[in-house]
C-alpha atoms as a PDB file:
ATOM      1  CA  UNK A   1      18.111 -13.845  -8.160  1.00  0.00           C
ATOM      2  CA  UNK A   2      21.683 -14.440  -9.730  1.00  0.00           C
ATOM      3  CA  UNK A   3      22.258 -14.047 -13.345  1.00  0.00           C
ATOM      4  CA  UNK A   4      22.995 -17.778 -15.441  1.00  0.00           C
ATOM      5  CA  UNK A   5      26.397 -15.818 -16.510  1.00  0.00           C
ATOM      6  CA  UNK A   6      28.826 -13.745 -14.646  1.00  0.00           C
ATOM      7  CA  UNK A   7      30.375 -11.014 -16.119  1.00  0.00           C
ATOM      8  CA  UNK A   8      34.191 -11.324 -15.074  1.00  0.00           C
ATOM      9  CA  UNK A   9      34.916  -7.972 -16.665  1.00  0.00           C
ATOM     10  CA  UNK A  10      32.576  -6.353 -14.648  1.00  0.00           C
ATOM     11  CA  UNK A  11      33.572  -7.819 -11.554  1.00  0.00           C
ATOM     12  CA  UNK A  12      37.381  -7.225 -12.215  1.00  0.00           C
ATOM     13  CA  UNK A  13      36.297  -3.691 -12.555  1.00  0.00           C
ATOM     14  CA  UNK A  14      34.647  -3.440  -9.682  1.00  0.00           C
ATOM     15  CA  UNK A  15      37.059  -5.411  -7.246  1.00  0.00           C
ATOM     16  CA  UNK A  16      39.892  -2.965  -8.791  1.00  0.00           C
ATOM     17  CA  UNK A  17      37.749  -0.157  -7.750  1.00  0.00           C
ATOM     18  CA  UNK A  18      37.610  -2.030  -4.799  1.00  0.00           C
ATOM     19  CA  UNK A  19      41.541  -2.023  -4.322  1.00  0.00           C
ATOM     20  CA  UNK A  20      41.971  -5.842  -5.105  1.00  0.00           C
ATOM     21  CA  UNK A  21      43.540  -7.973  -7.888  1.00  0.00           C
ATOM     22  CA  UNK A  22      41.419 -10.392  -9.989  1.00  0.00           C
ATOM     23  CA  UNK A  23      42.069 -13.865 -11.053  1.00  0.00           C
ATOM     24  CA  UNK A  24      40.447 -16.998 -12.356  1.00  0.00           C
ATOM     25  CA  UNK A  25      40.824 -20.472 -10.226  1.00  0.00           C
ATOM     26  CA  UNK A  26      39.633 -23.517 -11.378  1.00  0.00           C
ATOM     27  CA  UNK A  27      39.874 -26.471  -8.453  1.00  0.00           C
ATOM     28  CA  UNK A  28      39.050 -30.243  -9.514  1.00  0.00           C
ATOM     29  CA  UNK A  29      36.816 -32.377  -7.265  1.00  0.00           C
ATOM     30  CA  UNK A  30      38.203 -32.935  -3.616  1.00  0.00           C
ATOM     31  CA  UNK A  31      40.743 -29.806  -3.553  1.00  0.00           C
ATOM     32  CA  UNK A  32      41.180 -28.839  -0.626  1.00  0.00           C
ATOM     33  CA  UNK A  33      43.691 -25.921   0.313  1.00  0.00           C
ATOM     34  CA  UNK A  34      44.411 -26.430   4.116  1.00  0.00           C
ATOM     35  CA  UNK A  35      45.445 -23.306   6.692  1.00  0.00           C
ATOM     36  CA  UNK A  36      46.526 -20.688   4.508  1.00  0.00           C
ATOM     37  CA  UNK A  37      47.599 -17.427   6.120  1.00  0.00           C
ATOM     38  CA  UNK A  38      47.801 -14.183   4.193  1.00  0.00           C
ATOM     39  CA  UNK A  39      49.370 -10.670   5.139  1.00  0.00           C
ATOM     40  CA  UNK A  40      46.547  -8.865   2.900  1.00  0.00           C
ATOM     41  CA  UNK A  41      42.851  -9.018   2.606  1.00  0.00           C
ATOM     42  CA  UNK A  42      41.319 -11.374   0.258  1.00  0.00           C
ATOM     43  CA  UNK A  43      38.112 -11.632  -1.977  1.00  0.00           C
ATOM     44  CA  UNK A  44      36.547 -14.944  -3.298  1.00  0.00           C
ATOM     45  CA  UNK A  45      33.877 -14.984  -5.336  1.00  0.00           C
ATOM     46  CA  UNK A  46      32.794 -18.490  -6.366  1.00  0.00           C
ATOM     47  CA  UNK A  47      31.839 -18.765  -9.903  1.00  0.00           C
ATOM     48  CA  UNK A  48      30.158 -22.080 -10.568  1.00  0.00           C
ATOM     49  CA  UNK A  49      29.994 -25.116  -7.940  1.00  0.00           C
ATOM     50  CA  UNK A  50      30.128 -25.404  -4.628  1.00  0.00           C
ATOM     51  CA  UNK A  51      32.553 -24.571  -1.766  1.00  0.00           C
ATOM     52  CA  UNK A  52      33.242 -24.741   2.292  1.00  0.00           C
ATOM     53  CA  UNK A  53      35.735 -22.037   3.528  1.00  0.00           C
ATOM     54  CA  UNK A  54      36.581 -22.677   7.383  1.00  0.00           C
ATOM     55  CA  UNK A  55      37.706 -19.673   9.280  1.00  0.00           C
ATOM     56  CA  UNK A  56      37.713 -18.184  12.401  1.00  0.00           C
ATOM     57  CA  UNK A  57      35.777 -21.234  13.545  1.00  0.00           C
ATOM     58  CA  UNK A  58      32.973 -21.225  11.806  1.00  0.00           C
ATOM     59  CA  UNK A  59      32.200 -23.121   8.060  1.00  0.00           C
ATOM     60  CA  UNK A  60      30.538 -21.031   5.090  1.00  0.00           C
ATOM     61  CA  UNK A  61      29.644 -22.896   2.622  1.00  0.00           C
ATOM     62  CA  UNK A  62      29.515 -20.827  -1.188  1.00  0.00           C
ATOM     63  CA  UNK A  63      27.320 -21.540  -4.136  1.00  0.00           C
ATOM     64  CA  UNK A  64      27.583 -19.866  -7.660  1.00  0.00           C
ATOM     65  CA  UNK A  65      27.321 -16.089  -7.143  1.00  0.00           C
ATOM     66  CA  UNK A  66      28.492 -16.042  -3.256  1.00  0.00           C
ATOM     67  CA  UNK A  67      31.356 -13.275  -2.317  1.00  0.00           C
ATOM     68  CA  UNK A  68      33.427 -13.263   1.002  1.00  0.00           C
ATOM     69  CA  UNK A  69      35.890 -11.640   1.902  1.00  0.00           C
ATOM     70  CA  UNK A  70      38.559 -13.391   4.252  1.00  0.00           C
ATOM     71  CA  UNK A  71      40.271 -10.732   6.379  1.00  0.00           C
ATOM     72  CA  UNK A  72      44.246 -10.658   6.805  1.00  0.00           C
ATOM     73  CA  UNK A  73      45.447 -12.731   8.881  1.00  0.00           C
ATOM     74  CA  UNK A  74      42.793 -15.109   9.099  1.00  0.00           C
ATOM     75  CA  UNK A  75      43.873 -18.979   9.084  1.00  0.00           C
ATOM     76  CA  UNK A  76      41.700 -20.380   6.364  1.00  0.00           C
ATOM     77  CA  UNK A  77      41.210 -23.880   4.593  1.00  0.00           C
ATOM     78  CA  UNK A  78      38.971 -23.861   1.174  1.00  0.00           C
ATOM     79  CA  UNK A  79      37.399 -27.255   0.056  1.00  0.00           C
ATOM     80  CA  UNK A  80      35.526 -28.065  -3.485  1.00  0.00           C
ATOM     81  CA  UNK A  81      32.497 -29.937  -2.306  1.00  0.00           C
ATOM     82  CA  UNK A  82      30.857 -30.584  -5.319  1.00  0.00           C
ATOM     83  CA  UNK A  83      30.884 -33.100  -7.635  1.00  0.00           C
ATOM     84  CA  UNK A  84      32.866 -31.285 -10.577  1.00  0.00           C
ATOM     85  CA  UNK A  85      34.930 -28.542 -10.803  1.00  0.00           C
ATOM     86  CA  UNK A  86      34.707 -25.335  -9.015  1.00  0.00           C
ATOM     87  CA  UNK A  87      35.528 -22.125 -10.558  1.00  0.00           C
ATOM     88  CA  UNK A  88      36.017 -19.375  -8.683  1.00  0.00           C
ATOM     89  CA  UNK A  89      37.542 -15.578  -8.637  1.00  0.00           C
ATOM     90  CA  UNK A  90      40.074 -14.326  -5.835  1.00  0.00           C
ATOM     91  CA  UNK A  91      41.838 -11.652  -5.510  1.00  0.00           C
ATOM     92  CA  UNK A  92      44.218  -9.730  -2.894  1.00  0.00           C
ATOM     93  CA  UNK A  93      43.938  -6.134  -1.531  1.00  0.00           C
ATOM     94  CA  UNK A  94      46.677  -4.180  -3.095  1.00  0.00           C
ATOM     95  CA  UNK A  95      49.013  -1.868  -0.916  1.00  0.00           C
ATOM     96  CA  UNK A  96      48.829   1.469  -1.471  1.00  0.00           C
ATOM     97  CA  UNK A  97      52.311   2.387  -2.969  1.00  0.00           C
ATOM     98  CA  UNK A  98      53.827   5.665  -0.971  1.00  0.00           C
ATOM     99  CA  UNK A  99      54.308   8.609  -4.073  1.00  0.00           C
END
């Protein structure tokens, strides 16, 4: 069962802990993001609304409270499917700086 609220915090903490960055993306109806292509990892975690990701060929669709993590690499194209808004968390994989 998913909480009503997500705790951002807490999931910033625990996708740093993770080794990725954290930020807050709000898409209107219709957005669609087609074939991006990313050198890193990344991590979306869809807030509130509803959302198709098509990689690899294959479609996930993401409701409130669903994670995924899109490999580097990947092709990917991200459409908001619902009727309002979607908000959503993504982040990148940082690289480990050489000391």
């Amino acid at each position: 069962m998913l909480p009503t609220k997500m705790d951002k915090n807490l999931i910033r903490s625990d996708w740093a802990q993770r080794g990725f960055t954290c930020d807050l993306w709000i898409d209107p109806p219709d957005q669609i993001w087609h074939d991006f292509l990313h050198d890193v990892d990344e991590l979306v975690l869809l807030l509130e609304g509803s959302c198709q990701i098509e990689l690899e060929g294959r479609t996930v669709r993401l409701h409130g409270g669903d994670e995924l993590l899109i490999p580097a690499g990947t092709r990917h194209t991200v459409r908001n499917c619902g009727e309002g808004p979607a908000r959503w968390l993504h982040g990148f994989r940082q690289q480990a700086v050489a000391g």
